[in-house]
Protein backbone atom coordinates (compact mmCIF):
# COMPACT_ATOMS: atom_id res chain seq x y z
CA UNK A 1 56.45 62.21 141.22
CA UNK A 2 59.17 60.68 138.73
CA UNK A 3 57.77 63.49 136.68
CA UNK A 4 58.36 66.26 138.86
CA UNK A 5 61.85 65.28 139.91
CA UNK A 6 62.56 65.14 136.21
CA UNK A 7 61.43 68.45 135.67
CA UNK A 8 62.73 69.84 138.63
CA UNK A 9 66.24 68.78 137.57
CA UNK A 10 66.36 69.76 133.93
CA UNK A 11 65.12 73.25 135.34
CA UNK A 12 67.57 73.11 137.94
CA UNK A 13 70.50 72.06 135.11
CA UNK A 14 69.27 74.37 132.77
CA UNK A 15 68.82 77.53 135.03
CA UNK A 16 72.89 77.19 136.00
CA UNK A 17 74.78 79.51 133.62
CA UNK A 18 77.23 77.23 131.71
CA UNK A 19 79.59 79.92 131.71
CA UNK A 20 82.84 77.63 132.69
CA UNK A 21 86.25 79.66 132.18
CA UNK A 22 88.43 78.36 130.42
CA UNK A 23 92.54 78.41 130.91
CA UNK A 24 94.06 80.58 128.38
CA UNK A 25 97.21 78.77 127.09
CA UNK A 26 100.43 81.07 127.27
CA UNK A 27 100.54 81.04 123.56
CA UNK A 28 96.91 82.32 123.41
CA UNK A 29 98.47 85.14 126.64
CA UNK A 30 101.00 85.90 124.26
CA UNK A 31 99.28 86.15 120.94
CA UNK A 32 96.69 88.42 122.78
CA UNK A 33 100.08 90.58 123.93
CA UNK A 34 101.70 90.53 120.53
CA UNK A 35 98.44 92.17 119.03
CA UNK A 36 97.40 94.58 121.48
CA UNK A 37 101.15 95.85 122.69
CA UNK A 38 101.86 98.89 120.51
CA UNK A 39 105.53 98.65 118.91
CA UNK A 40 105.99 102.61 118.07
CA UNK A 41 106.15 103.67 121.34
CA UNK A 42 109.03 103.15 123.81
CA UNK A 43 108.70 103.69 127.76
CA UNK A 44 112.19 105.83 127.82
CA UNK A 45 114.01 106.90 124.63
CA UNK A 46 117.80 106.57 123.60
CA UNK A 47 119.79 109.03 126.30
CA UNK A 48 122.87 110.82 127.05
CA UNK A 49 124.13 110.85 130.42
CA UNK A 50 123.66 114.99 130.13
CA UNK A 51 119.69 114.20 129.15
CA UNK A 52 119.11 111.87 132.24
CA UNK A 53 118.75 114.62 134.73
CA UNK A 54 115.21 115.10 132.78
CA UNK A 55 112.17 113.97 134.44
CA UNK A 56 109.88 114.42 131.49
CA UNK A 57 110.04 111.87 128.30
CA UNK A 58 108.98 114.37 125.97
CA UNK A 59 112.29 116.37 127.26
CA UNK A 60 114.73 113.56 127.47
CA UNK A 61 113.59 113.19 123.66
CA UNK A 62 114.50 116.40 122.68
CA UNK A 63 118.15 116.35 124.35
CA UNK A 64 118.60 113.45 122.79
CA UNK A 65 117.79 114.83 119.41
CA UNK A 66 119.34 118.16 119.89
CA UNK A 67 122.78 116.46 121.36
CA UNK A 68 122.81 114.67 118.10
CA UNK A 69 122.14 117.06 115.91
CA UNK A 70 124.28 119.40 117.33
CA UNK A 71 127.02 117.37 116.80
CA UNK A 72 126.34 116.12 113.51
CA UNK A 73 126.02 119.45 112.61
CA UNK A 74 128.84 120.82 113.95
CA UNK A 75 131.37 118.31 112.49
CA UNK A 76 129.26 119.59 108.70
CA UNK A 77 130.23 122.85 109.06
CA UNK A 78 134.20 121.23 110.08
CA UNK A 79 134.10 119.13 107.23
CA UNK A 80 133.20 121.87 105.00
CA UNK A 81 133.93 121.50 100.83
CA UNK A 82 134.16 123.70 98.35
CA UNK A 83 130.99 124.20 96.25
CA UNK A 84 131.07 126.74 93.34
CA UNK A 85 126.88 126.85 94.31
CA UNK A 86 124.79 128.00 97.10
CA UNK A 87 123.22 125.03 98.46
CA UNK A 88 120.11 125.39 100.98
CA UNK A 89 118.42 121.61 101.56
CA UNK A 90 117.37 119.24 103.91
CA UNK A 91 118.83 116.13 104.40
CA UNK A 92 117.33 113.29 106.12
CA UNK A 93 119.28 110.66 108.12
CA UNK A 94 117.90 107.44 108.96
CA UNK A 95 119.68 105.67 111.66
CA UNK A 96 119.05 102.83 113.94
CA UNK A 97 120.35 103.08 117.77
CA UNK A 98 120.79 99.32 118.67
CA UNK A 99 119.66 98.01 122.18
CA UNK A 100 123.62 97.53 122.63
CA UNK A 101 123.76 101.89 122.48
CA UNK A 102 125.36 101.64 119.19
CA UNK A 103 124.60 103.72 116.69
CA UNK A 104 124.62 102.92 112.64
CA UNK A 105 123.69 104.95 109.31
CA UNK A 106 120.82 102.88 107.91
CA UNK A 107 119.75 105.51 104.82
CA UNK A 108 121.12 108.56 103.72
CA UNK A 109 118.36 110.71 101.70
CA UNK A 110 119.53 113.52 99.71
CA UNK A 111 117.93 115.87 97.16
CA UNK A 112 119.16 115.25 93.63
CA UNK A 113 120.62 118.29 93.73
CA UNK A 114 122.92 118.09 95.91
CA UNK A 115 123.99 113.93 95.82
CA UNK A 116 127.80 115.18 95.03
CA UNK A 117 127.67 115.96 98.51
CA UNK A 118 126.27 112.59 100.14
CA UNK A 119 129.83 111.11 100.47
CA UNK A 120 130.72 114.43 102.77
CA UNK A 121 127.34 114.07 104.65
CA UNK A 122 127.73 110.44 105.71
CA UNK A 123 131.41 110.95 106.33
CA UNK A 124 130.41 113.55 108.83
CA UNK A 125 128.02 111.61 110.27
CA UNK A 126 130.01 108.91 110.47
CA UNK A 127 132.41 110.97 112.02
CA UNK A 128 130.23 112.33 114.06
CA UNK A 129 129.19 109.38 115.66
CA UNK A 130 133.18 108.65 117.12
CA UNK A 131 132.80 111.68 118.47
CA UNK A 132 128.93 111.15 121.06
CA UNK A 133 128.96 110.17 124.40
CA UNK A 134 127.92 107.24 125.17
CA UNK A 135 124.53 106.32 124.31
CA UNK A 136 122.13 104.96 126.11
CA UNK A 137 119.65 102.58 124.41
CA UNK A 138 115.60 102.65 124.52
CA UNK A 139 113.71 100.69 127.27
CA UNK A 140 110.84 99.14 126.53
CA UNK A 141 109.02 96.98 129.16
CA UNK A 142 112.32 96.88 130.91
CA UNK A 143 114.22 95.43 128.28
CA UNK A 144 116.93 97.33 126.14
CA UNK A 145 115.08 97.88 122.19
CA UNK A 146 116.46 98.93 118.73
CA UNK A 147 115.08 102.23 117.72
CA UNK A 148 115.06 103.80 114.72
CA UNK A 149 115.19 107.56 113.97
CA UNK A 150 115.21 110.10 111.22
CA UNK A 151 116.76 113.47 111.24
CA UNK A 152 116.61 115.99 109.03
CA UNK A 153 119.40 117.79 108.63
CA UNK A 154 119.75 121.67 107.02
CA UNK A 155 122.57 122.02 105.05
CA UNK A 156 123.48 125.53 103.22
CA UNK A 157 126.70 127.27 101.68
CA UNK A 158 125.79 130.33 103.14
């Protein structure tokens, strides 16, 4: 009988899945978040107040980048100098738009053919950047993020 009953409970112990859940730590929560959570993408991008009527993020992206553009642009062709060359290259601007909606030149590429003119580039830009609406800054997860862009600009003497 003593037999039996012994048998009968290791069977009975040993048929029980030993499956016991654990509590995850919040640091283990968070690591798990940290690796998984994908950094490239934001939930809204940067925004004009003209670009917020847009339902679609895809198209709030664009007005964004075509506000800025336009601008930058526009204030190239004001701060125009005279070259004794045609010129016809693309210059990429790498700025950061801070989660305060502040906007700042981080890298200025130029071709080496045209680096006389990089002083008059970021002086537009920089001028160009007085002259935006205000900006408002990336949301990701509800919070306010830094983002950073790059924009290539087209610059010709024609």
């Amino acid at each position: 009988m003593r037999y039996i009953i012994s048998l009968f409970f290791l069977v009975f112990l040993f048929s029980c899945e030993l499956n016991i859940n654990k509590k995850k730590s919040v640091d283990e929560i968070l690591d798990e978040e940290w690796r998984t959570f994908n950094w490239s993408d934001v939930d809204e991008y940067p925004s004009f107040s003209r670009c917020d009527s847009l339902q679609n993020l895809s198209l709030k992206k664009q007005c964004f980048i075509t506000t800025l553009s336009d601008q930058i642009s526009e204030d190239l062709i004001i701060n125009t100098k005279t070259v004794n060359r045609t010129i016809q290259d693309t210059v990429m601007l790498r700025f950061v738009i801070s989660k305060n909606g502040e906007i700042t030149l981080e890298e200025l590429i130029v071709d080496k053919n045209i680096i006389d003119l990089k002083g008059t580039i970021n002086s537009s830009f920089e001028s160009s950047i007085d002259k935006l609406p205000k900006i408002f800054p990336a949301i990701k997860r509800g919070q306010q993020v830094n983002v950073k862009f790059s924009l290539p600009i087209f610059v010709s003497t024609e």
